[in-house]
Protein backbone atom coordinates (compact mmCIF):
# COMPACT_ATOMS: atom_id res chain seq x y z
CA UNK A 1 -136.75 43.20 -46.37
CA UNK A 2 -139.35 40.97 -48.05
CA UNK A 3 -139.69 37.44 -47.45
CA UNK A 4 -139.02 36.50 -51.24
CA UNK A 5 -135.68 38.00 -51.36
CA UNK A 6 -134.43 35.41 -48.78
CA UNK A 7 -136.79 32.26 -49.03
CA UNK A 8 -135.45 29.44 -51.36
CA UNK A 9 -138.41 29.31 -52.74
CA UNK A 10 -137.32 32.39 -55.29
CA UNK A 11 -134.26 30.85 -56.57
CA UNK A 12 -135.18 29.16 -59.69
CA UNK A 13 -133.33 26.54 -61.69
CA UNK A 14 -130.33 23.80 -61.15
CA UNK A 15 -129.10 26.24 -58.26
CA UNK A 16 -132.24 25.64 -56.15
CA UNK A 17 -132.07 21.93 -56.00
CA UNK A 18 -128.54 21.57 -55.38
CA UNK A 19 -128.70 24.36 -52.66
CA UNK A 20 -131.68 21.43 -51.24
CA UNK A 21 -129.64 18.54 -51.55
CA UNK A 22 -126.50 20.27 -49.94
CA UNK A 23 -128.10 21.20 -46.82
CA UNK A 24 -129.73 17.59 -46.44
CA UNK A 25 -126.08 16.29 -47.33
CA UNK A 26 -125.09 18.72 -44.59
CA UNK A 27 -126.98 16.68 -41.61
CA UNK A 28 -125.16 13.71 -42.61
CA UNK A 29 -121.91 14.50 -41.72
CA UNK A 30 -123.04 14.32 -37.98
CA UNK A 31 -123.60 10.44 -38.17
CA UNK A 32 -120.17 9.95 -39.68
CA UNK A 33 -118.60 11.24 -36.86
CA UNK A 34 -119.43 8.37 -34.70
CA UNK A 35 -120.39 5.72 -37.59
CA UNK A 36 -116.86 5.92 -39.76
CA UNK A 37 -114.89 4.75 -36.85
CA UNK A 38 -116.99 2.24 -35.05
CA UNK A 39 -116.30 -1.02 -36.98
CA UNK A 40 -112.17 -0.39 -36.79
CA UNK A 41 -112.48 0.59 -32.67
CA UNK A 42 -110.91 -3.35 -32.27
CA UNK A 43 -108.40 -2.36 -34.52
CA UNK A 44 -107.69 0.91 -32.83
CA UNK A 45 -107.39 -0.99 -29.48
CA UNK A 46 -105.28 -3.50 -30.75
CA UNK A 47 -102.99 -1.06 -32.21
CA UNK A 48 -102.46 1.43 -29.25
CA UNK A 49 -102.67 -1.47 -26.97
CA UNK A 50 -99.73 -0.28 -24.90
CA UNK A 51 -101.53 2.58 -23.52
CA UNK A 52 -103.16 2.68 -20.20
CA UNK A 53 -106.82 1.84 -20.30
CA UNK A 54 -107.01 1.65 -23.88
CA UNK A 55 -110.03 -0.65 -23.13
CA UNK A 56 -111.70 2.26 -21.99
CA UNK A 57 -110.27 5.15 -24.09
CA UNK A 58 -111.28 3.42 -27.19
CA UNK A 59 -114.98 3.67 -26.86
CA UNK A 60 -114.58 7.36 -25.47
CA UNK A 61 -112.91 8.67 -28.50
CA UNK A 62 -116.20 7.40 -30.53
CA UNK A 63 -118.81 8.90 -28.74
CA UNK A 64 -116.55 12.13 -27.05
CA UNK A 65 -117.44 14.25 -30.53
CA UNK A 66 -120.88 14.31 -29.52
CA UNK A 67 -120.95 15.43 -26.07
CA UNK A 68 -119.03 18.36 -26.96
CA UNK A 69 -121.55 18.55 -29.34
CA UNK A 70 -123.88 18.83 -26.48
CA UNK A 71 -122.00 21.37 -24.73
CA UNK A 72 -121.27 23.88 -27.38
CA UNK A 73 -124.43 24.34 -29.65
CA UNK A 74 -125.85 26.92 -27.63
CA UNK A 75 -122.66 29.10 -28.19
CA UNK A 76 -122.93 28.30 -31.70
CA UNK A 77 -126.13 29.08 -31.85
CA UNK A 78 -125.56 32.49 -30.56
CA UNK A 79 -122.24 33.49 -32.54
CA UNK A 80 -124.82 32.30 -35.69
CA UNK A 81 -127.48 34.75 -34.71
CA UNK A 82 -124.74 37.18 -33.78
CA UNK A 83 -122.23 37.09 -36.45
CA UNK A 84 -124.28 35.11 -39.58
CA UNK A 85 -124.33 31.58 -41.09
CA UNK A 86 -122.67 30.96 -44.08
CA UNK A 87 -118.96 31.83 -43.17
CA UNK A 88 -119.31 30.03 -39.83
CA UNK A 89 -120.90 27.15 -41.71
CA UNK A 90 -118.30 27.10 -44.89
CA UNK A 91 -115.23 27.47 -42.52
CA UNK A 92 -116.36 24.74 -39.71
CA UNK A 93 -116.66 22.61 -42.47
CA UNK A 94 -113.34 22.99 -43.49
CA UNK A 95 -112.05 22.36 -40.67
CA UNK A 96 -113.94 19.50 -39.53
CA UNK A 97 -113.07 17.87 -42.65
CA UNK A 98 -109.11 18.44 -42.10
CA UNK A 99 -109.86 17.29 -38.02
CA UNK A 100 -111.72 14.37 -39.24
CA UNK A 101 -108.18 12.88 -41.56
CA UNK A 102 -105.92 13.35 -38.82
CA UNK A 103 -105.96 10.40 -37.06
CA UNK A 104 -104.91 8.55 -40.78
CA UNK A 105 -101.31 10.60 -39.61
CA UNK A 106 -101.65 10.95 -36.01
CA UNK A 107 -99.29 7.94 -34.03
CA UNK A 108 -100.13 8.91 -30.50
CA UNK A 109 -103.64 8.08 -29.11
CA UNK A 110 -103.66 11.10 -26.82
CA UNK A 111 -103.55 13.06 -29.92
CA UNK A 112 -106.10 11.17 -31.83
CA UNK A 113 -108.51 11.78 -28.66
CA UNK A 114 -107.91 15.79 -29.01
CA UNK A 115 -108.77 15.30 -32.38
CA UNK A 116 -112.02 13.95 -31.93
CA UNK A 117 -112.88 16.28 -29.00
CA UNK A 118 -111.89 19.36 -31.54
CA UNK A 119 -114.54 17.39 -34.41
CA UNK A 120 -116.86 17.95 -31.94
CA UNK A 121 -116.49 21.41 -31.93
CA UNK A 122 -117.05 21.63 -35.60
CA UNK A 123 -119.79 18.84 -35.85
CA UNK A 124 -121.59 21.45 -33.40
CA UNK A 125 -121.04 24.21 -36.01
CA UNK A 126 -122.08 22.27 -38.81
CA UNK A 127 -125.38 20.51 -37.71
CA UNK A 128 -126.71 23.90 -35.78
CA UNK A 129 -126.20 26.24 -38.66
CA UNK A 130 -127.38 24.24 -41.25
CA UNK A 131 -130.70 23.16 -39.81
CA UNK A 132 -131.05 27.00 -38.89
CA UNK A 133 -130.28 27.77 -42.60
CA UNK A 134 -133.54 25.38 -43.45
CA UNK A 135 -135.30 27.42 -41.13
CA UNK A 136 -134.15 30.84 -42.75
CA UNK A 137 -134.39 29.70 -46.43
CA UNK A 138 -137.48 28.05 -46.84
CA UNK A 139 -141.37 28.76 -45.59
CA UNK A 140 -142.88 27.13 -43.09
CA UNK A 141 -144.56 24.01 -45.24
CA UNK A 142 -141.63 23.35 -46.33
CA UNK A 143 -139.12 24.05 -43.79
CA UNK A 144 -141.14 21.17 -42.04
CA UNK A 145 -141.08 18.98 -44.85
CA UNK A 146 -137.14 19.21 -45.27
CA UNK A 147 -136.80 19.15 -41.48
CA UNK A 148 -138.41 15.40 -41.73
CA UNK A 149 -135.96 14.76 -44.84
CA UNK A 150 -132.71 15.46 -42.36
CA UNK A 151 -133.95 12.58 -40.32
CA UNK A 152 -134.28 10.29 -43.49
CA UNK A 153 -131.09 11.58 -44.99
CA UNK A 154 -129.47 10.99 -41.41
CA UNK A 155 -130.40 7.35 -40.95
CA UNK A 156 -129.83 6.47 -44.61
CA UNK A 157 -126.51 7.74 -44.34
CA UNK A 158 -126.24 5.92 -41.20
CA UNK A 159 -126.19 2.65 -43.19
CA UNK A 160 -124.02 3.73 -45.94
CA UNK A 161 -121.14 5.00 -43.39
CA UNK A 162 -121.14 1.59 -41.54
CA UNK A 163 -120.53 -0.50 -44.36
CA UNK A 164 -118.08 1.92 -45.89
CA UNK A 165 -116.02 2.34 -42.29
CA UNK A 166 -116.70 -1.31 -42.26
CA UNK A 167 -114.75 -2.08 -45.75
CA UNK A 168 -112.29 0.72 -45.55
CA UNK A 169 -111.64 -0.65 -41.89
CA UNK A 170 -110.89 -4.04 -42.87
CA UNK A 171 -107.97 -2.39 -45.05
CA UNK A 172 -106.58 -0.38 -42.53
CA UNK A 173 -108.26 1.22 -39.37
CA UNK A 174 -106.33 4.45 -40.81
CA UNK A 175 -107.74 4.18 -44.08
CA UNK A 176 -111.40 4.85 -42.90
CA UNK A 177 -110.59 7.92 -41.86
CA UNK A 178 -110.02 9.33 -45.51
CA UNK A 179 -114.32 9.65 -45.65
CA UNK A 180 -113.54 12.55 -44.07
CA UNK A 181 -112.12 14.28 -47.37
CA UNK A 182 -115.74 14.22 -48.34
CA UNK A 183 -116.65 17.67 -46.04
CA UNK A 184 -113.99 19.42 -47.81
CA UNK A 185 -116.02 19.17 -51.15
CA UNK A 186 -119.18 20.42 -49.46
CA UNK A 187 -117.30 23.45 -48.48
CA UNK A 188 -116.88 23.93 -51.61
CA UNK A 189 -120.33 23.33 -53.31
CA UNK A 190 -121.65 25.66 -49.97
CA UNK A 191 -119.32 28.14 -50.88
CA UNK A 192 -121.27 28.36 -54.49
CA UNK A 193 -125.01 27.39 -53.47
CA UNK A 194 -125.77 29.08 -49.97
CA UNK A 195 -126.13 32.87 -49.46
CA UNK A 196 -126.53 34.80 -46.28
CA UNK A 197 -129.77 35.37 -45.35
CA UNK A 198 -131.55 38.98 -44.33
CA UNK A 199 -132.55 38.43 -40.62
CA UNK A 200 -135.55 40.66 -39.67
CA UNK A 201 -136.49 41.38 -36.15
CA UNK A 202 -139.77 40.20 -34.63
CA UNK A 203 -140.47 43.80 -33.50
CA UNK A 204 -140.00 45.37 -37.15
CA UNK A 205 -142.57 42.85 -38.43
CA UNK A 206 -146.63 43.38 -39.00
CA UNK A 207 -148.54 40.17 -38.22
CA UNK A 208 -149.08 39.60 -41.75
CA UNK A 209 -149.63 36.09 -43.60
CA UNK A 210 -146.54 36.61 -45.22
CA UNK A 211 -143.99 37.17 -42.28
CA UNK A 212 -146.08 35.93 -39.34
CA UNK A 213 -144.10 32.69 -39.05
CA UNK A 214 -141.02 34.63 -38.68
CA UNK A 215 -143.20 36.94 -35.93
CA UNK A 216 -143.53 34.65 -33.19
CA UNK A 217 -142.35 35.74 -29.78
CA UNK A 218 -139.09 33.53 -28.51
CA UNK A 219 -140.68 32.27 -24.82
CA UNK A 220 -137.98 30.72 -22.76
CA UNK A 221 -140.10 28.96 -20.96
CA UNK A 222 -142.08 27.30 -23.48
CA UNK A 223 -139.21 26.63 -25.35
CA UNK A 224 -138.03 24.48 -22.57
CA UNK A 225 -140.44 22.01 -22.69
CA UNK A 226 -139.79 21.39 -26.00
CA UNK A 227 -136.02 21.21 -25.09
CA UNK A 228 -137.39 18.37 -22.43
CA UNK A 229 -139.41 16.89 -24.87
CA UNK A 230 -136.12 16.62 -27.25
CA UNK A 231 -133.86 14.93 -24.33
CA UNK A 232 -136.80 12.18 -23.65
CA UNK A 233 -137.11 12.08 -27.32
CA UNK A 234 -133.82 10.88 -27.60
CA UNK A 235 -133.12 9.06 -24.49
CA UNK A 236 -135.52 7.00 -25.96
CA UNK A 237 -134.42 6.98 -29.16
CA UNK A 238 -130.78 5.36 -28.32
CA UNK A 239 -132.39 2.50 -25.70
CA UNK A 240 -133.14 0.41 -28.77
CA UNK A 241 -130.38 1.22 -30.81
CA UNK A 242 -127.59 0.08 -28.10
CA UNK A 243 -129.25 -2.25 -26.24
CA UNK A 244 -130.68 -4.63 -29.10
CA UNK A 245 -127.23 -7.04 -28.68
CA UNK A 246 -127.85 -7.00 -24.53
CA UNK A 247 -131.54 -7.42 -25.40
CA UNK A 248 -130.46 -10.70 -27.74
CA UNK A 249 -128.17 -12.21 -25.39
CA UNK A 250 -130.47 -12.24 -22.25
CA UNK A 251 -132.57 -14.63 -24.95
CA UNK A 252 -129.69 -16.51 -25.80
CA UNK A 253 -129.14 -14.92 -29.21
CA UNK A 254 -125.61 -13.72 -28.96
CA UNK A 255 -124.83 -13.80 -32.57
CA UNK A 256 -123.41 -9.99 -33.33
CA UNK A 257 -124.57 -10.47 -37.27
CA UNK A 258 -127.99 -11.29 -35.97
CA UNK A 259 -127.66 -7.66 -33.66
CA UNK A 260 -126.39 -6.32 -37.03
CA UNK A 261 -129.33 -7.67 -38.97
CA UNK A 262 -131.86 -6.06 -37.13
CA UNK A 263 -130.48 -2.80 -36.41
CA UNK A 264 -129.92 -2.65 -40.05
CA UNK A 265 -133.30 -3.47 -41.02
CA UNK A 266 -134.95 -1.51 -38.23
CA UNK A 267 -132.93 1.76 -39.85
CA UNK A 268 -135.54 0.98 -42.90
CA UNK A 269 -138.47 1.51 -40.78
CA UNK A 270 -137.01 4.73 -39.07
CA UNK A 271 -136.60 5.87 -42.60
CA UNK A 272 -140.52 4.98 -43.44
CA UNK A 273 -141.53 6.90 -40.13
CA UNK A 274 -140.22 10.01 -41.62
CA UNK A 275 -142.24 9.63 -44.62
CA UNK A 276 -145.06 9.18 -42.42
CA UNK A 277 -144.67 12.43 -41.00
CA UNK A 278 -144.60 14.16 -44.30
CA UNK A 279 -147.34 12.59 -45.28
CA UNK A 280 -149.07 14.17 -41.64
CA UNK A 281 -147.38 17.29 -42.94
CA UNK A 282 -149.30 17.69 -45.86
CA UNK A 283 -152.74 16.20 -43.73
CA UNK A 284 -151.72 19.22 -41.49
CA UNK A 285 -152.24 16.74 -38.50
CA UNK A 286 -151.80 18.36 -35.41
CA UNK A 287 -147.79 18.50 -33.50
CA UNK A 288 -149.97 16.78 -30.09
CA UNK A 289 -150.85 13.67 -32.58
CA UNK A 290 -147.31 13.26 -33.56
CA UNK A 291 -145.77 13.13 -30.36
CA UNK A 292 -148.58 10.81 -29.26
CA UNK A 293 -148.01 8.17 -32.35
CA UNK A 294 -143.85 8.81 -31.80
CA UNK A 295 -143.65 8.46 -28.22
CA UNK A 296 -146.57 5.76 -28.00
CA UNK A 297 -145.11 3.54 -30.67
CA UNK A 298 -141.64 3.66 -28.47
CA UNK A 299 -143.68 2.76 -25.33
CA UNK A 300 -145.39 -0.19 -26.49
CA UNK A 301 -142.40 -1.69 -28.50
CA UNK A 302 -140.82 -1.19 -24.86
CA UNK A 303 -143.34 -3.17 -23.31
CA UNK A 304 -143.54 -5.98 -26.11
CA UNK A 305 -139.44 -6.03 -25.89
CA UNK A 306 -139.84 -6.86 -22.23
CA UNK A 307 -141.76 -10.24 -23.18
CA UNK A 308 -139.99 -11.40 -26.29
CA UNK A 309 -138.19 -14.55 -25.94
CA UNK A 310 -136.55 -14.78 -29.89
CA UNK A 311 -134.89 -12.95 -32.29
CA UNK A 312 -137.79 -12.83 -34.72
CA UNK A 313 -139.78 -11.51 -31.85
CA UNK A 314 -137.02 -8.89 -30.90
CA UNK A 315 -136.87 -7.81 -34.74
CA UNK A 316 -140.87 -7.63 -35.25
CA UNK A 317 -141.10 -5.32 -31.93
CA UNK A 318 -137.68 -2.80 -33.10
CA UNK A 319 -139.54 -2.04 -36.43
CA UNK A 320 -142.55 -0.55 -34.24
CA UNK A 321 -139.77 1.09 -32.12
CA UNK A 322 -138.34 2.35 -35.34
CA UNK A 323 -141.32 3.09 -37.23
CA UNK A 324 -142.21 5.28 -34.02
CA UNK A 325 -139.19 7.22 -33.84
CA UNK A 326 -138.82 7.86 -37.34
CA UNK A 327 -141.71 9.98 -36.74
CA UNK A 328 -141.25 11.33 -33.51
CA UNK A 329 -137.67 12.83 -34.25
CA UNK A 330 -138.97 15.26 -36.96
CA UNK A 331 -141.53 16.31 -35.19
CA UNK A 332 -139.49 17.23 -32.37
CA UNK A 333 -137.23 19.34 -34.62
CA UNK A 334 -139.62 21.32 -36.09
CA UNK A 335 -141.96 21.74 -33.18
CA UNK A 336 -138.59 23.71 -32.02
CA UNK A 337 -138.21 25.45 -34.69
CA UNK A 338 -141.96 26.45 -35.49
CA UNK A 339 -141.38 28.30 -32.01
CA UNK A 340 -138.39 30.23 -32.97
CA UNK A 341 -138.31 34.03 -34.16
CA UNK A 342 -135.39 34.21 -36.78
CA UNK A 343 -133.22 36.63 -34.62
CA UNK A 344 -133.19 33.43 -32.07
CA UNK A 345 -133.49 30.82 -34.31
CA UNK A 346 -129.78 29.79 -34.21
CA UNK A 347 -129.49 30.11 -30.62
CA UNK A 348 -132.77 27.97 -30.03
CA UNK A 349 -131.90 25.55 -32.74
CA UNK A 350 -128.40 25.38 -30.72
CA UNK A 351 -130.06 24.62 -27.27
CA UNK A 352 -131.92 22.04 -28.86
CA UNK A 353 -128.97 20.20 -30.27
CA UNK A 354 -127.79 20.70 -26.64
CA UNK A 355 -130.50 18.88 -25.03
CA UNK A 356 -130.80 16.17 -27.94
CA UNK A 357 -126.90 15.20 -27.83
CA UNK A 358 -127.42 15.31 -23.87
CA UNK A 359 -129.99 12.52 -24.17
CA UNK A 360 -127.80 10.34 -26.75
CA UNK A 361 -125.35 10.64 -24.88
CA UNK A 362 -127.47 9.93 -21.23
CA UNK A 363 -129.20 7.13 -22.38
CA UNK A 364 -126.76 4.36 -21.68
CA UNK A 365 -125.60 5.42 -18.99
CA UNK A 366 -129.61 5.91 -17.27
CA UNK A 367 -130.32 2.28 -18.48
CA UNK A 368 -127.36 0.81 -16.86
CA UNK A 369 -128.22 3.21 -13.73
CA UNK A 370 -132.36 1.72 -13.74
CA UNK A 371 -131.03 -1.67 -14.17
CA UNK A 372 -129.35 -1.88 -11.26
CA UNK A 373 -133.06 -0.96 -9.02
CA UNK A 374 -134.87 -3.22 -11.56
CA UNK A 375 -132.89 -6.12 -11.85
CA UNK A 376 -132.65 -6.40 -16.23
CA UNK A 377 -132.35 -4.86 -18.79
CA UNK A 378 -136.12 -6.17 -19.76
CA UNK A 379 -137.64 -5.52 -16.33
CA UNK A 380 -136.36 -1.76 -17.30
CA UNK A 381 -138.29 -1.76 -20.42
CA UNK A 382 -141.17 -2.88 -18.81
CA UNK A 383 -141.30 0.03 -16.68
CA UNK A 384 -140.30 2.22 -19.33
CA UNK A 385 -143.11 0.96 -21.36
CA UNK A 386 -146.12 3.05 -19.55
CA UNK A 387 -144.14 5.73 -18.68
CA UNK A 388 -143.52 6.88 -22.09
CA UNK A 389 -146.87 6.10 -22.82
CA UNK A 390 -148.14 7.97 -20.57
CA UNK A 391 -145.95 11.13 -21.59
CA UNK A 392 -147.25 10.54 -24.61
CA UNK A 393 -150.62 11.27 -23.58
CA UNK A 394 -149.52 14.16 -21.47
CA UNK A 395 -147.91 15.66 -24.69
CA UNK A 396 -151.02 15.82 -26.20
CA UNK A 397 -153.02 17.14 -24.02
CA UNK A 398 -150.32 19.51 -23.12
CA UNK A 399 -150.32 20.93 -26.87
CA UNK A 400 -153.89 21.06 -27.58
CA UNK A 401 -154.11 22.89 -23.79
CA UNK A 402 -151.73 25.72 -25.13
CA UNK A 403 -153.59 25.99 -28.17
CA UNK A 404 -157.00 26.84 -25.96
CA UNK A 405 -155.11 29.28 -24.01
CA UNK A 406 -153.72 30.75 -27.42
CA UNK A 407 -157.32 31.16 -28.67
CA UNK A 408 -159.21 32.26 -26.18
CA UNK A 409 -156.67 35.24 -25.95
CA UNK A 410 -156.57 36.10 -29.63
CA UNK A 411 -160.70 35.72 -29.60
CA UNK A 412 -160.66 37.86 -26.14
């Protein structure tokens, strides 16, 4: 089977940009699980307010869609590789579309909570095959260009879903659940656009310029420290983006708009770090460089957080946080999948989901954990700080190690 018979690249015309925008639109539907229902959790709480530890259930049915997440992408990686893409993909998103509305009908919390835990399920499905289906469709210049653009799509969607759970909220908590219809129509349109691609075996390929990207031998081992590198990734990814409010009110800024203010704006900058890395893309700057800018942005903006004493200070030192992840995330994701033969390319893009959702979900609960041996939530920064720095540094020097030992064996 020849490359051009599968890669996007050979579908001409109105069908080849739609089938481009779909699976970016497809990476967004991850953030609204979480996003939709966060400004109406007060509501929720108010209204099942008879049940038993509501105070903590509440929160729980927010964030419980992505640790299943976590749990189950490595499955659904492997029924993807196993069984194909696009009718897993088409019917997940079905479903998690007709999941997502049932709490608008749903009276008893319990139920809403199985709910969510089922989204997860589907959310799994969704983000795993669709990010392999970038992989599969499109060569590798690209792949790692529209890799970069879920990130940007992501966070821009990010800011859309708050303010439209936000208005739709202030109607009726129930009512924000109808954003929900909007999976059903990318069925639909995925139905149409996306096709099942040929996948061709790393031993029935020649080392050739055209397929040698899809060639690559799956190494568990190596994988895993990208897997590593992911969960750190994102661990530190989160610190910033729940702790800003604790952050303001140790300075005596405990204004929630002025929390909202700069998260919003510091979305911006995550949003202008993925351009960035395109931009490195097309430089063909080395993976060790981006991990060193990503994680050493995040480590100094750590450090500088741990000395800021206003919210002008707090909001100058999130947009290097920001700008730093926005180009560390990417390059994360398509380190992975620049690893990944195409028979494993679902289950390694599904272990990486795994590990990322693992961090999100960690992070919280780690900085709570540090801050009870350090004392604050800034001493923990501080100590943070160096330590991602220095993985930074050891990222580099890991990568451009491997590529020595890679060249003195082809040269040998």
């Amino acid at each position: 089977m020849h490359q051009g018979k599968t890669t996007i690249e050979k579908v001409v015309g109105i069908k080849s940009g739609f089938t481009t925008l779909l699976l970016l639109l497809f990476v967004c539907l991850s953030p609204m699980a979480a996003i939709v229902m966060a400004p109406s959790l007060p509501k929720i709480q108010q209204h099942f307010a008879h049940v038993p530890h509501i105070e903590y259930l509440t929160p729980i049915a927010l964030t419980i869609p992505g640790l299943v997440m976590a749990i189950v992408s490595p499955l659904i990686g492997f029924l993807a590789d196993k069984f194909g893409r696009k009718k897993l993909l088409i019917l997940s998103t079905v479903a998690y579309g007709i999941v997502g509305l049932a709490p608008m009908f749903l009276d008893q919390f319990y139920l809403i909570l199985i709910s969510r835990v089922i989204l997860g399920l589907f959310e799994a499905v969704v983000l795993t095959v669709s990010t392999t289906l970038i992989g599969d469709y499109y060569s590798p210049t690209l792949r790692q260009r529209y890799l970069a653009l879920q990130v940007t799509a992501a966070s821009t969607s990010a800011i859309l879903f708050f303010a439209l759970g936000g208005y739709l909220g202030g109607i009726s908590w129930r009512l924000a659940f109808i954003v929900y219809a909007v999976p059903l129509i990318f069925a639909v349109l995925g139905q149409m656009l996306l096709w099942e691609p040929k996948i061709r075996r790393s031993k029935d390929l020649h080392l050739d310029t055209a397929h040698q990207d899809d060639a690559v031998k799956f190494r568990p081992n190596f994988m895993l420290a990208i897997w590593i590198t992911a969960f750190i990734a994102a661990v530190s990814f989160m610190i910033l983006q729940i702790q800003i409010p604790y952050l303001l009110n140790s300075i005596g800024e405990s204004s929630p708009k002025t929390a909202g203010n700069i998260a919003a704006l510091s979305t911006v900058f995550i949003v202008l770090g993925t351009f960035a890395v395109q931009y490195m893309i097309k430089k063909s700057t080395p993976m060790s460089l981006n991990l060193l800018i990503g994680f050493g942005l995040i480590g100094i903006s750590f450090m500088l957080l741990a000395t800021a004493q206003s919210a002008q200070q707090v909001l100058i030192y999130a947009i290097i946080n920001s700008f730093g992840s926005g180009i560390l995330l990417p390059s994360v994701t398509f380190w992975n999948m620049r690893h990944l033969p195409q028979e494993k390319r679902g289950l390694g893009t599904g272990i990486w989901n795994s590990f990322y959702n693992f961090g999100m979900f960690s992070s919280p609960i780690l900085i709570v954990y540090l801050n009870g041996f350090t004392g604050s939530l800034k001493m923990t920064l501080a100590q943070l700080g160096p330590l991602l720095l220095a993985f930074a540094v050891f990222c580099m020097l890991f990568d451009l190690f491997r590529h020595l030992i890679v060249k003195a064996k082809l040269t040998a």
